[in-house]
N, C-alpha and C. Protein backbone atom coordinates (compact mmCIF):
# COMPACT_ATOMS: atom_id res chain seq x y z
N UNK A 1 318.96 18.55 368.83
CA UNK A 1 317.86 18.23 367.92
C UNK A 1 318.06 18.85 366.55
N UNK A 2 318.35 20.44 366.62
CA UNK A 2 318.47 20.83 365.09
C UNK A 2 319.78 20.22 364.06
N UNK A 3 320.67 20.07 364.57
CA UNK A 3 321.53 18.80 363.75
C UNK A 3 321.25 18.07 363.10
N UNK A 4 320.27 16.74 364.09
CA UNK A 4 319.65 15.65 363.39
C UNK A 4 319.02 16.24 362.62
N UNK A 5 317.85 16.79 362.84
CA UNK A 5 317.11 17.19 362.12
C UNK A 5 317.78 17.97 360.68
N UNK A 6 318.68 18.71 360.52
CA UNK A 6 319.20 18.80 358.84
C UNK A 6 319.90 17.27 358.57
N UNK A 7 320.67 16.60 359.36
CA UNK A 7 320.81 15.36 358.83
C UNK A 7 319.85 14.70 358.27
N UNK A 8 318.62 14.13 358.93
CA UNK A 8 317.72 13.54 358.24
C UNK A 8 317.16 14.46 356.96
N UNK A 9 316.66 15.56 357.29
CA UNK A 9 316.32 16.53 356.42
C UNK A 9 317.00 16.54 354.65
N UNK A 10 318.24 16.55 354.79
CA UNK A 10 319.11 16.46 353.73
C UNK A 10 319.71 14.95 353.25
N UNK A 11 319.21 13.84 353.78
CA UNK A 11 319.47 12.47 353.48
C UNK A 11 318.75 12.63 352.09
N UNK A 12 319.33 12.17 351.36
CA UNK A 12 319.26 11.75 349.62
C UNK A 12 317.83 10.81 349.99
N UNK A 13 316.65 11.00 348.84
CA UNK A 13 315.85 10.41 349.04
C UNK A 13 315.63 9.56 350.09
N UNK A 14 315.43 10.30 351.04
CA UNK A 14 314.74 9.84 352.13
C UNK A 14 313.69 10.63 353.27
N UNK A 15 312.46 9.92 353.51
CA UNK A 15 311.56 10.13 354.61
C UNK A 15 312.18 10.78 355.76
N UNK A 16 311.92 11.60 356.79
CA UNK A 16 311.97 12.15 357.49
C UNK A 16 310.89 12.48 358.65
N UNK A 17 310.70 12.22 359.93
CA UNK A 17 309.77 12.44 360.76
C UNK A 17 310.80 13.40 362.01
N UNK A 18 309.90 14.41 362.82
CA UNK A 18 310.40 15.02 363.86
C UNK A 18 309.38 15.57 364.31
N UNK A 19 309.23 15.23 365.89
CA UNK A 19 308.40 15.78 366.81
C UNK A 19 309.29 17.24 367.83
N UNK A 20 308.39 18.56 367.17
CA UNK A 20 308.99 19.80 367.95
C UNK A 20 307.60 20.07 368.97
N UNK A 21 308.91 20.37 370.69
CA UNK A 21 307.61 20.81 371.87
C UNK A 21 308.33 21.61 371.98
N UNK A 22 307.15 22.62 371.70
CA UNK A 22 307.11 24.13 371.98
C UNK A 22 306.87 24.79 373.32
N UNK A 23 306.78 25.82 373.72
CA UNK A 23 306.11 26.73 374.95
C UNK A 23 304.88 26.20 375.19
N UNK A 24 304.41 26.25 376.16
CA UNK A 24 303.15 25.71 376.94
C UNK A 24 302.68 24.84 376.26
N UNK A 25 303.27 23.93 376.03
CA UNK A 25 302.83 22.65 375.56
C UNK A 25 302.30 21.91 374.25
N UNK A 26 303.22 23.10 373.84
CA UNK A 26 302.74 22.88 372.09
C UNK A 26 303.50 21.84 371.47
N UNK A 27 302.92 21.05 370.61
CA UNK A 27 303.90 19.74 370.34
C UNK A 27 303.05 19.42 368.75
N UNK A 28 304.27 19.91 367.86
CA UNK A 28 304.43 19.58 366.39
C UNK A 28 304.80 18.07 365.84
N UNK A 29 303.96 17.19 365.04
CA UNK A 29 304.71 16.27 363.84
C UNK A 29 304.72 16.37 363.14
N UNK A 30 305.85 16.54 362.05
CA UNK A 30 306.09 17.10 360.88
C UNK A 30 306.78 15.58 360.46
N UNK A 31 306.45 15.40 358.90
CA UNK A 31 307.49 14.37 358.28
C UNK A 31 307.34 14.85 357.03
N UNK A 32 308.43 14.37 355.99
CA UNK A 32 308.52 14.46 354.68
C UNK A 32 308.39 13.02 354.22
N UNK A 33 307.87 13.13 352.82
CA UNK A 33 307.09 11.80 352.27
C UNK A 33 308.17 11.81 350.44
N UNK A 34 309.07 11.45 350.72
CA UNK A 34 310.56 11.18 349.58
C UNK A 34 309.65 9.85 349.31
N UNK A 35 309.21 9.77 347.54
CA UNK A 35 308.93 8.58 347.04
C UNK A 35 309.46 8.98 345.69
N UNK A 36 309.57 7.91 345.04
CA UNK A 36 310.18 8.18 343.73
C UNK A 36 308.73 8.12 342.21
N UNK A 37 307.31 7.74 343.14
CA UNK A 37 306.52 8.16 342.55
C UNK A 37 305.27 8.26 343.17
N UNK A 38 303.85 9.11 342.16
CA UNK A 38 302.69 8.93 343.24
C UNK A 38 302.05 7.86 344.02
N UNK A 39 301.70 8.43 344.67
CA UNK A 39 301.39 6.91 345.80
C UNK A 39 299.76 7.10 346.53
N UNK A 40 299.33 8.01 345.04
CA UNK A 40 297.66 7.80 345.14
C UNK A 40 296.97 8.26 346.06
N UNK A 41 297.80 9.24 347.15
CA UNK A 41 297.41 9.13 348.47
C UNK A 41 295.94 10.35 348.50
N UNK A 42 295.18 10.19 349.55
CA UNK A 42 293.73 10.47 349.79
C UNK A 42 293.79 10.96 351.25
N UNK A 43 292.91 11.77 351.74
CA UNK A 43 292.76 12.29 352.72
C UNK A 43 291.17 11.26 353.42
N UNK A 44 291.40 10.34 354.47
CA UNK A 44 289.97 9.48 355.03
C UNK A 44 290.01 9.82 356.25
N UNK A 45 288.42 10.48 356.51
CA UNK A 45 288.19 10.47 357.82
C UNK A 45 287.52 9.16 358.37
N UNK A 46 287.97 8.70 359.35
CA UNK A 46 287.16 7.43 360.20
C UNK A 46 286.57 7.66 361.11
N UNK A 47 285.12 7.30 361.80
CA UNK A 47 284.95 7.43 363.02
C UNK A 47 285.13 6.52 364.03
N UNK A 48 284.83 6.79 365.13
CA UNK A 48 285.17 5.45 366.07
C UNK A 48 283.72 4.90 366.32
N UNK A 49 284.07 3.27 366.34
CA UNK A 49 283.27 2.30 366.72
C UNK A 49 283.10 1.29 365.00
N UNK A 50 284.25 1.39 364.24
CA UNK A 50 284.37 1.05 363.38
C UNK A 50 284.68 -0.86 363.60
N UNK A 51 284.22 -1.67 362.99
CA UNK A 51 284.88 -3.52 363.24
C UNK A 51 286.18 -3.13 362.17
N UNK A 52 287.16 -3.82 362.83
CA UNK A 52 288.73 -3.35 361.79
C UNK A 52 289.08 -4.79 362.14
N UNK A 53 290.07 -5.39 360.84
CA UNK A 53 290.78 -6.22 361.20
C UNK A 53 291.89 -6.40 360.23
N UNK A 54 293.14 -7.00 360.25
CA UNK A 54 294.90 -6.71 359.76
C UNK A 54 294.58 -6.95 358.57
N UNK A 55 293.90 -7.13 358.10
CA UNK A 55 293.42 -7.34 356.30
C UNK A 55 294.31 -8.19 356.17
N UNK A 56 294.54 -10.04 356.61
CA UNK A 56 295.01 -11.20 356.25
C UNK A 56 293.36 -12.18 356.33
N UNK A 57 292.40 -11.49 355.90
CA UNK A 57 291.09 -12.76 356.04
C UNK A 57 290.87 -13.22 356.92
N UNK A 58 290.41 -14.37 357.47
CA UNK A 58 290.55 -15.09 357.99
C UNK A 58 291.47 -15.47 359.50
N UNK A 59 292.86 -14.94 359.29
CA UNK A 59 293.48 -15.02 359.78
C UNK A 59 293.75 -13.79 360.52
N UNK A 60 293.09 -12.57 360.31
CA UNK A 60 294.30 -11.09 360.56
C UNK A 60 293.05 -11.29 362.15
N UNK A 61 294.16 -10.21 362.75
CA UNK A 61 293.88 -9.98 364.03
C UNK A 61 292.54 -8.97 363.74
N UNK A 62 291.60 -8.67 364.85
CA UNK A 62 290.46 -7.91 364.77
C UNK A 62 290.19 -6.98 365.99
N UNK A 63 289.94 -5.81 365.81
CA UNK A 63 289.36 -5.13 366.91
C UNK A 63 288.65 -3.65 366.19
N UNK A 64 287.89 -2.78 367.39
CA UNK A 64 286.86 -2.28 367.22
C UNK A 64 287.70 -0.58 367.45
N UNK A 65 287.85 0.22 366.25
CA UNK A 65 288.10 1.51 366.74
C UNK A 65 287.09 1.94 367.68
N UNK A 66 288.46 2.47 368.59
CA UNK A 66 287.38 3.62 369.97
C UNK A 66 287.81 4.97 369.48
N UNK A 67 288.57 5.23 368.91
CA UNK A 67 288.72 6.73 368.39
C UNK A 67 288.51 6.79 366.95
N UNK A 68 287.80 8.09 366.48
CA UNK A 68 287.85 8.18 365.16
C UNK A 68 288.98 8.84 364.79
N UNK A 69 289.74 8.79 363.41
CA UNK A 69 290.88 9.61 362.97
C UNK A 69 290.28 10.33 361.60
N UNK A 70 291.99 11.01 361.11
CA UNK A 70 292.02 11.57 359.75
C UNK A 70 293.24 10.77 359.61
N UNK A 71 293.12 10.19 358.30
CA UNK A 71 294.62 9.40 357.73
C UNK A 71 295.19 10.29 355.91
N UNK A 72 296.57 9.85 355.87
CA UNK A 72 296.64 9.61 354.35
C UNK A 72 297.02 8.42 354.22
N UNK A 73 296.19 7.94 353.00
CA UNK A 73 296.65 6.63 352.58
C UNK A 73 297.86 6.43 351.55
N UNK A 74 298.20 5.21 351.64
CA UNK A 74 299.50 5.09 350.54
C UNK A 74 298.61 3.94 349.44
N UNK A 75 298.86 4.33 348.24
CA UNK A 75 298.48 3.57 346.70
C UNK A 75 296.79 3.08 347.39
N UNK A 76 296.13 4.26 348.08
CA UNK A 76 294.39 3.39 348.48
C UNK A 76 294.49 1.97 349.58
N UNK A 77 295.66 1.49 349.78
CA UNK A 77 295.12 0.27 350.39
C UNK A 77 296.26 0.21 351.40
N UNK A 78 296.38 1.86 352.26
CA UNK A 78 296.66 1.10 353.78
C UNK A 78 296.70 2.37 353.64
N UNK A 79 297.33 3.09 355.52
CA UNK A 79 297.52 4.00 356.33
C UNK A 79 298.86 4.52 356.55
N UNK A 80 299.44 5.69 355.58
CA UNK A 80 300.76 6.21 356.01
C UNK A 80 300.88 6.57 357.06
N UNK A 81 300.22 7.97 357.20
CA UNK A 81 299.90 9.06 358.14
C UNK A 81 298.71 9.17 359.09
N UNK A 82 298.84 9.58 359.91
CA UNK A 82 297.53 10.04 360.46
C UNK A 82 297.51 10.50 362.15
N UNK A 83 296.26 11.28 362.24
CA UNK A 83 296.18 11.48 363.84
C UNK A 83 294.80 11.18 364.15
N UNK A 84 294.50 10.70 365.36
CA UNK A 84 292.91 10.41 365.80
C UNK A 84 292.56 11.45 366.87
N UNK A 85 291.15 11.39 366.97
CA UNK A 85 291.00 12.58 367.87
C UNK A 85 291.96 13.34 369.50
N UNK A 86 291.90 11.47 369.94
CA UNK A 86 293.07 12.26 371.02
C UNK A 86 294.07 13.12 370.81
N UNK A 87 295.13 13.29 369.61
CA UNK A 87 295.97 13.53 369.48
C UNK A 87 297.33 12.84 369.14
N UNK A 88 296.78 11.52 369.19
CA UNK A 88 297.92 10.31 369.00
C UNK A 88 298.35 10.43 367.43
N UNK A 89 299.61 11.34 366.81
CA UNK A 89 300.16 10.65 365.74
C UNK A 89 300.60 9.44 365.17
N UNK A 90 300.38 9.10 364.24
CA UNK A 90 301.41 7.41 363.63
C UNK A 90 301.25 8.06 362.12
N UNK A 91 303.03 7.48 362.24
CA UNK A 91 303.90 7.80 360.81
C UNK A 91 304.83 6.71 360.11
N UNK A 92 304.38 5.88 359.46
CA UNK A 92 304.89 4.36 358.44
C UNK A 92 306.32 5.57 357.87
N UNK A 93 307.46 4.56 357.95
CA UNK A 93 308.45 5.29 357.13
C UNK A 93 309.22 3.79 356.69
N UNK A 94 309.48 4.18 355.66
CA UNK A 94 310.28 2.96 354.98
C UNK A 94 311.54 2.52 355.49
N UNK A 95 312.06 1.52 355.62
CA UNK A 95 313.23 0.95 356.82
C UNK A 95 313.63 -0.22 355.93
N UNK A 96 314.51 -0.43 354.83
CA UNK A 96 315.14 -1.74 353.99
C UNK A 96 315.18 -2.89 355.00
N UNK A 97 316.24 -2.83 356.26
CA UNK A 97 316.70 -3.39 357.31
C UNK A 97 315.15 -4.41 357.53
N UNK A 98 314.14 -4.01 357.66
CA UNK A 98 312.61 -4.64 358.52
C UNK A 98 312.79 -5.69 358.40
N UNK A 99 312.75 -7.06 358.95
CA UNK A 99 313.20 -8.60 359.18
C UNK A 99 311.57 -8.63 359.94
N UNK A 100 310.43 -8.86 359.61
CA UNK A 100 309.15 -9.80 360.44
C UNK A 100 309.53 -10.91 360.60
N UNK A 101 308.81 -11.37 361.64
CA UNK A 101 308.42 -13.30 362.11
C UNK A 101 307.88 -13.78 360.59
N UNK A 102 308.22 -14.88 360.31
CA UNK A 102 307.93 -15.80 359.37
C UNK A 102 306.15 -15.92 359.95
N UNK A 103 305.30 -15.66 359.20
CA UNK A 103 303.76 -15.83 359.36
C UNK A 103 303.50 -16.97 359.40
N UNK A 104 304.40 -18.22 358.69
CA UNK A 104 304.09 -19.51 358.19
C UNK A 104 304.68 -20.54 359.49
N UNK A 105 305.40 -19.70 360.23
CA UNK A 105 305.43 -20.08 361.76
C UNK A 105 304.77 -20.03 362.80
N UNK A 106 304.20 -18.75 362.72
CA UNK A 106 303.85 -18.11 363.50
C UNK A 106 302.27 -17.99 363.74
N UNK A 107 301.41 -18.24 365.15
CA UNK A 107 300.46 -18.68 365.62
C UNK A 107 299.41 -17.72 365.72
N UNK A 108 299.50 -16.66 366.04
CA UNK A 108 298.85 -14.94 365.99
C UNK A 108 298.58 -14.53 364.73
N UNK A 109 297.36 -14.15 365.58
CA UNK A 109 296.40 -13.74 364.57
C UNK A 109 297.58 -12.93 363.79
N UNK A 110 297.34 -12.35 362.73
CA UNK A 110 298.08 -11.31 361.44
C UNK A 110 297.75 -10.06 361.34
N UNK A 111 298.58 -8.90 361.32
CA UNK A 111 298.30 -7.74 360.67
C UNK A 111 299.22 -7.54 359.76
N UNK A 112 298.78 -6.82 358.85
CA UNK A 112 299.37 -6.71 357.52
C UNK A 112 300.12 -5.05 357.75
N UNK A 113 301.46 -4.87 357.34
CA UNK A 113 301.93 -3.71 357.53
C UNK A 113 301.03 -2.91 356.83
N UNK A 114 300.33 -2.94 356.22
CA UNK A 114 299.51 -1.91 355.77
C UNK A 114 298.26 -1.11 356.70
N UNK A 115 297.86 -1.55 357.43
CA UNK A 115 296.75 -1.91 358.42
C UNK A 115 297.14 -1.59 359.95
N UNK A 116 298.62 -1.52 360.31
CA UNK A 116 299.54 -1.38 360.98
C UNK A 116 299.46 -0.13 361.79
N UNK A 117 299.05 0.68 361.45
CA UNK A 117 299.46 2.35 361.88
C UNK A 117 297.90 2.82 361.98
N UNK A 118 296.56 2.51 361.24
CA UNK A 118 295.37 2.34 361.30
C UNK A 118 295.14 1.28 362.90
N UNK A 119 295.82 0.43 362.66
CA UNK A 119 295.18 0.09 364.36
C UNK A 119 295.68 0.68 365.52
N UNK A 120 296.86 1.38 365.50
CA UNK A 120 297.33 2.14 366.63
C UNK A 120 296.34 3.33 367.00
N UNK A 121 295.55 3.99 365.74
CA UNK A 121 295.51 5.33 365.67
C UNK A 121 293.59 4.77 366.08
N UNK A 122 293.31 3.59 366.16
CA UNK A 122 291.99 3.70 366.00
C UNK A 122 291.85 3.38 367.92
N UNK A 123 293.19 2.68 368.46
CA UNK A 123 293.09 2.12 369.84
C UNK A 123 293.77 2.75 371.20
N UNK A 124 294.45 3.74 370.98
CA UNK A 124 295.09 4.42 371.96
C UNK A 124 294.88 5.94 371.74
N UNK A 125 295.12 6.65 373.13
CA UNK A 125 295.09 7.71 373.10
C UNK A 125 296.23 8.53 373.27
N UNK A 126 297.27 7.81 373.95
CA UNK A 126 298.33 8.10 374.14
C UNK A 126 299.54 6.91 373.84
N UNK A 127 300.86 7.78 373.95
CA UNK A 127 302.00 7.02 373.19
C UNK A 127 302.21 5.88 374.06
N UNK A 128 302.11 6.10 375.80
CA UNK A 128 302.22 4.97 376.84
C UNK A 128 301.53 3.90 376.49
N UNK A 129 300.33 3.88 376.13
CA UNK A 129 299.27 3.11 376.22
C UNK A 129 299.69 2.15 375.31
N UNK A 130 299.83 2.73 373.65
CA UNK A 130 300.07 2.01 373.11
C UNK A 130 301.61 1.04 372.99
N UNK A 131 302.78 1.79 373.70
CA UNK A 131 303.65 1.19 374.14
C UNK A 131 303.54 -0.21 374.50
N UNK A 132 302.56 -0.01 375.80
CA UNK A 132 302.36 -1.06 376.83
C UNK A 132 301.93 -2.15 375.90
N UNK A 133 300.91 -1.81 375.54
CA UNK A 133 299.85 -3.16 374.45
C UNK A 133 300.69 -3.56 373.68
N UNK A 134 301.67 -3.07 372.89
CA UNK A 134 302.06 -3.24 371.91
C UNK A 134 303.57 -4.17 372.42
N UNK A 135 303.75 -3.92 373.35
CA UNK A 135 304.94 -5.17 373.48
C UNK A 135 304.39 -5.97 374.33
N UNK A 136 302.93 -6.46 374.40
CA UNK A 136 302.36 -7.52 374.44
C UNK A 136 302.71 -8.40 373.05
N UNK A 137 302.51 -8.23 372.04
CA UNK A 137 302.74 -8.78 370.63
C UNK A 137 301.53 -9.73 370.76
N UNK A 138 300.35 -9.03 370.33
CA UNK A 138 299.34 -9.77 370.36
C UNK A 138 299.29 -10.71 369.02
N UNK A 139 299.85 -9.84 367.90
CA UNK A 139 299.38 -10.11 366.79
C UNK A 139 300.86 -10.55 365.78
N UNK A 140 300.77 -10.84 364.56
CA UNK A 140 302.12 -11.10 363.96
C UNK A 140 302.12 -10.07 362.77
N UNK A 141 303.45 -9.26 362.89
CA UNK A 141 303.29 -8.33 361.51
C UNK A 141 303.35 -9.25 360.48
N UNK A 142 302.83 -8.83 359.71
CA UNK A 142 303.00 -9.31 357.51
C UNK A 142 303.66 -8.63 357.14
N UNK A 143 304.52 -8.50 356.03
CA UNK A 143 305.27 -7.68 355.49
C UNK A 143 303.97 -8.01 354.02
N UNK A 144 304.04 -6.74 353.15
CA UNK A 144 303.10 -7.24 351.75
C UNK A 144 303.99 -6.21 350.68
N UNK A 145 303.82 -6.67 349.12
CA UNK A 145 304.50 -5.90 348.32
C UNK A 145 303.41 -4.68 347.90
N UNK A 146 304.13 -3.43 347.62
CA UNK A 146 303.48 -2.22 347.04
C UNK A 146 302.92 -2.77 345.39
N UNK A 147 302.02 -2.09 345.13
CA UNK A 147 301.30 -2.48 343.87
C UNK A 147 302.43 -2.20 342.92
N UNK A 148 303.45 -1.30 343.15
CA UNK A 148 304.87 -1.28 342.04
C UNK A 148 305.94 -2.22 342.06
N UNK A 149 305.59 -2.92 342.93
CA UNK A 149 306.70 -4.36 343.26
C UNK A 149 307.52 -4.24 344.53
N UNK A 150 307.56 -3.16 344.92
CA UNK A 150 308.68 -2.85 345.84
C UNK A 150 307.77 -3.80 347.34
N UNK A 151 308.94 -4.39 347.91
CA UNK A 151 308.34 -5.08 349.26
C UNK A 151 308.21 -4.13 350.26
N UNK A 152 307.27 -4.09 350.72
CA UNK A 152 307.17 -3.09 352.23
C UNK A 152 307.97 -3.76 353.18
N UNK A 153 308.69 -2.74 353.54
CA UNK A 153 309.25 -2.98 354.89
C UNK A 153 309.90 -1.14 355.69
N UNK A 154 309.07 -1.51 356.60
CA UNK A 154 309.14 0.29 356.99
C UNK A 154 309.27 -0.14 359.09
N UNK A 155 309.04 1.09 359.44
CA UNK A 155 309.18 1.12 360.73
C UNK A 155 307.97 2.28 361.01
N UNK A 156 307.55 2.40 362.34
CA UNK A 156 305.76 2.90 362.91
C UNK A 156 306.64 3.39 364.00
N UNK A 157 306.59 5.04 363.68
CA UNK A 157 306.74 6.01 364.76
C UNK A 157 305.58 6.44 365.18
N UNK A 158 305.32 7.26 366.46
CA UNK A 158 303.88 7.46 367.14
C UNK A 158 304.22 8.82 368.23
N UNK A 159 303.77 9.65 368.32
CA UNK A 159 303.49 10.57 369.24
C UNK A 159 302.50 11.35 369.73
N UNK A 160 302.35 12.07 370.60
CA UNK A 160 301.55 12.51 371.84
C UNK A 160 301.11 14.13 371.97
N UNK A 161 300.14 13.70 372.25
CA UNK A 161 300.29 15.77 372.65
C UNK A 161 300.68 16.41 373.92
N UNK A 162 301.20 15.34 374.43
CA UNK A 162 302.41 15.58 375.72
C UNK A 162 304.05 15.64 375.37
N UNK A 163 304.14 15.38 374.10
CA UNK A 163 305.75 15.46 373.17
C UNK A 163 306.21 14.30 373.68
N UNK A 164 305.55 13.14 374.07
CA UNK A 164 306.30 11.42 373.91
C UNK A 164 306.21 11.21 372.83
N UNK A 165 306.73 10.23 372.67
CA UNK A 165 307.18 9.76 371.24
C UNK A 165 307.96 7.83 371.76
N UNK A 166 307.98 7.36 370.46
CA UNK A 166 307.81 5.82 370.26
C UNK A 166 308.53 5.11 368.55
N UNK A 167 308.87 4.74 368.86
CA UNK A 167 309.60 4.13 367.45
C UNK A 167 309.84 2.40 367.26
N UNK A 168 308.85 2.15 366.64
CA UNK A 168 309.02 0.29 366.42
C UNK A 168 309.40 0.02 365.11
N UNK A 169 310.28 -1.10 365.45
CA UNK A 169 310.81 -1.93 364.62
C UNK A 169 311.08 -3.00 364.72
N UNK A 170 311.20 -3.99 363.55
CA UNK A 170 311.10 -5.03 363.35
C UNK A 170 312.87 -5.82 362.49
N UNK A 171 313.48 -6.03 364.13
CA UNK A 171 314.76 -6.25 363.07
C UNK A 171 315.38 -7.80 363.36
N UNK A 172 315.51 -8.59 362.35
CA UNK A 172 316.14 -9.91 362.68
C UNK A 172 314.88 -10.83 363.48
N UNK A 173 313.52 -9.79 362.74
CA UNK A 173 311.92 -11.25 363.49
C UNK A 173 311.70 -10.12 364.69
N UNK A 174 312.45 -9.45 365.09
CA UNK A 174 312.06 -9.06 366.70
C UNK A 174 311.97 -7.97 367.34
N UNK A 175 310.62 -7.24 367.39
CA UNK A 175 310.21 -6.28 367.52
C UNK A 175 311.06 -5.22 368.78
N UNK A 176 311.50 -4.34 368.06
CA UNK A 176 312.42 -2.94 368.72
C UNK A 176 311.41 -1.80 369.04
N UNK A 177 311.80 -1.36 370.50
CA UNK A 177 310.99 -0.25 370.50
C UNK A 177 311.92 0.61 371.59
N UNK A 178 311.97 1.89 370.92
CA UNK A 178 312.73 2.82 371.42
C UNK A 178 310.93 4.34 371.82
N UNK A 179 311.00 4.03 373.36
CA UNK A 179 310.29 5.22 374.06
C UNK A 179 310.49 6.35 374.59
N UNK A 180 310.34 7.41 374.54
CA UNK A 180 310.97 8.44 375.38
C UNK A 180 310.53 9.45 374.47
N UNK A 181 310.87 10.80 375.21
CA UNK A 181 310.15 12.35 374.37
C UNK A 181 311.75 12.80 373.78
N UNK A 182 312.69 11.81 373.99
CA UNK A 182 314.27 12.09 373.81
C UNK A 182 314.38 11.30 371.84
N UNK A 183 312.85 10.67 371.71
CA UNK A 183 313.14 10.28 370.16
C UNK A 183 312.37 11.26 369.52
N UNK A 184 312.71 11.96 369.32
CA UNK A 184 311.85 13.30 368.37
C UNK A 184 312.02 13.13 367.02
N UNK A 185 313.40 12.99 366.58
CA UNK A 185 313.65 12.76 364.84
C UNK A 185 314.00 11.33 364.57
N UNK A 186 313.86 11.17 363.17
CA UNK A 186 314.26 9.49 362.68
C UNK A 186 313.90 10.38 361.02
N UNK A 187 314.98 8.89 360.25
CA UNK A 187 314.51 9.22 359.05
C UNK A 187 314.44 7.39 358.62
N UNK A 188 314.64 7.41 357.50
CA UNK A 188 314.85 5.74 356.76
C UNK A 188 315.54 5.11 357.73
N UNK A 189 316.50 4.30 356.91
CA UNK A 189 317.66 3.74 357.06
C UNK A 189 318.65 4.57 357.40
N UNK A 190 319.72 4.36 358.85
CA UNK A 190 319.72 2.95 359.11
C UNK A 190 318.78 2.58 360.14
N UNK A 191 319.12 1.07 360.86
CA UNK A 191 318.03 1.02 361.92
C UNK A 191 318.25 2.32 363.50
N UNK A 192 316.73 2.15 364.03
CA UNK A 192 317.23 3.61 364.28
C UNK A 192 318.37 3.57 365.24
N UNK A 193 318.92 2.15 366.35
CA UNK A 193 320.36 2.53 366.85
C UNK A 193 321.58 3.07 366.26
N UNK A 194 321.72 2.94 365.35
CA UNK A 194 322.16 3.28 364.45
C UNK A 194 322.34 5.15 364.28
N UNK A 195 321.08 5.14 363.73
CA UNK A 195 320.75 6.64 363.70
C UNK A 195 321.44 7.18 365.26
N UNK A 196 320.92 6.71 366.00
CA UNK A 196 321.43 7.39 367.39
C UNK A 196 322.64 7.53 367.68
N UNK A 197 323.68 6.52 367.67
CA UNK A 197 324.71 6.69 367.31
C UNK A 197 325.17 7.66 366.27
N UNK A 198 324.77 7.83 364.88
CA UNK A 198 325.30 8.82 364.03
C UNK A 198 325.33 10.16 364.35
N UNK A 199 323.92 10.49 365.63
CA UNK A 199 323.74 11.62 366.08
C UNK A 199 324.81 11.86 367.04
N UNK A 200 325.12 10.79 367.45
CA UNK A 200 325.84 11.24 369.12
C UNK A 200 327.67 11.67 368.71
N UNK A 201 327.63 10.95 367.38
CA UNK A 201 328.70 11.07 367.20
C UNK A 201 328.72 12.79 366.21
């Protein structure tokens, strides 16, 4: 683990996430937030029993937080960071590689990557849970551009206060998910097989 971890750590502008479990069950998420400018961000508490839906109108998928959280937002209009009362982390990190389903194909309801990491944190309590639901593919990601032009395209890590951990991505349309308490670090690019490989080697 401490390897990766200065690898990602010392990657040239780049994000960084790592989940450390400690003695009797202590379990840290730490990430670094590498942007090349401010990104407006705000500290929002939510409670649960909130109506939420993928912010596409009409179209975005909808459901009802059962947990309340604390988030930071990125530029006011979505969810970087955050943890909800259970203990469930979710951490947006930027990923070039991200390939979504074409929306203009695609039949499901919409969530907007922005909105993305806000519905995990408002519906599960744990990393399993949301695992499970989540490769249901209820809904279709959006990719949307940052108010500076840059296109979002990132990847939604998630962990536990049991030290599981979860990593989705979206590569070539088709949602990747790497589970286990064995994914503790990730940074950007590349996709994370990738990363795993760079570690092993």
């Amino acid at each position: 683990l401490i390897p990766f971890i200065s690898l990602a750590i010392q990657s040239a502008n780049a994000c960084s996430r790592a989940v450390y479990c400690g003695k009797a069950g202590q379990t840290v998420t730490g990430r670094t937030m590498d942007w090349k400018e401010d990104m407006q961000t705000n500290l929002w508490v939510f409670p649960r029993g909130m109506q939420r839906d993928g912010g596409m109108g009409g179209q975005g998928f909808t459901w009802t937080s059962k947990y309340g959280s604390v988030i930071a937002s990125v530029y006011e209009a979505g969810t970087a960071d955050g943890m909800n009362e259970k203990g469930l982390v979710a951490n947006l990190l930027f990923l070039v590689e991200s390939e979504y389903p074409d929306p203009n194909k695609d039949q499901r309801p919409k969530m907007s990557i922005a909105a993305w990491t806000h519905s995990v944190l408002d519906s599960f309590a744990t990393v399993e849970e949301a695992v499970t639901e989540l490769r249901r593919e209820a809904f279709c990601i959006v990719g949307v551009v940052a108010p500076n032009g840059v296109a979002g395209k990132i990847h939604l890590s998630i962990s536990d206060s049991t030290g599981d951990s979860a990593i989705f991505e979206y590569i070539d349309g088709k949602l990747v998910i790497h589970h286990g308490r064995d994914y503790q670090v990730m940074t950007n690019s590349p996709v994370y097989d990738q990363q795993l490989a760079l570690n092993e080697y």
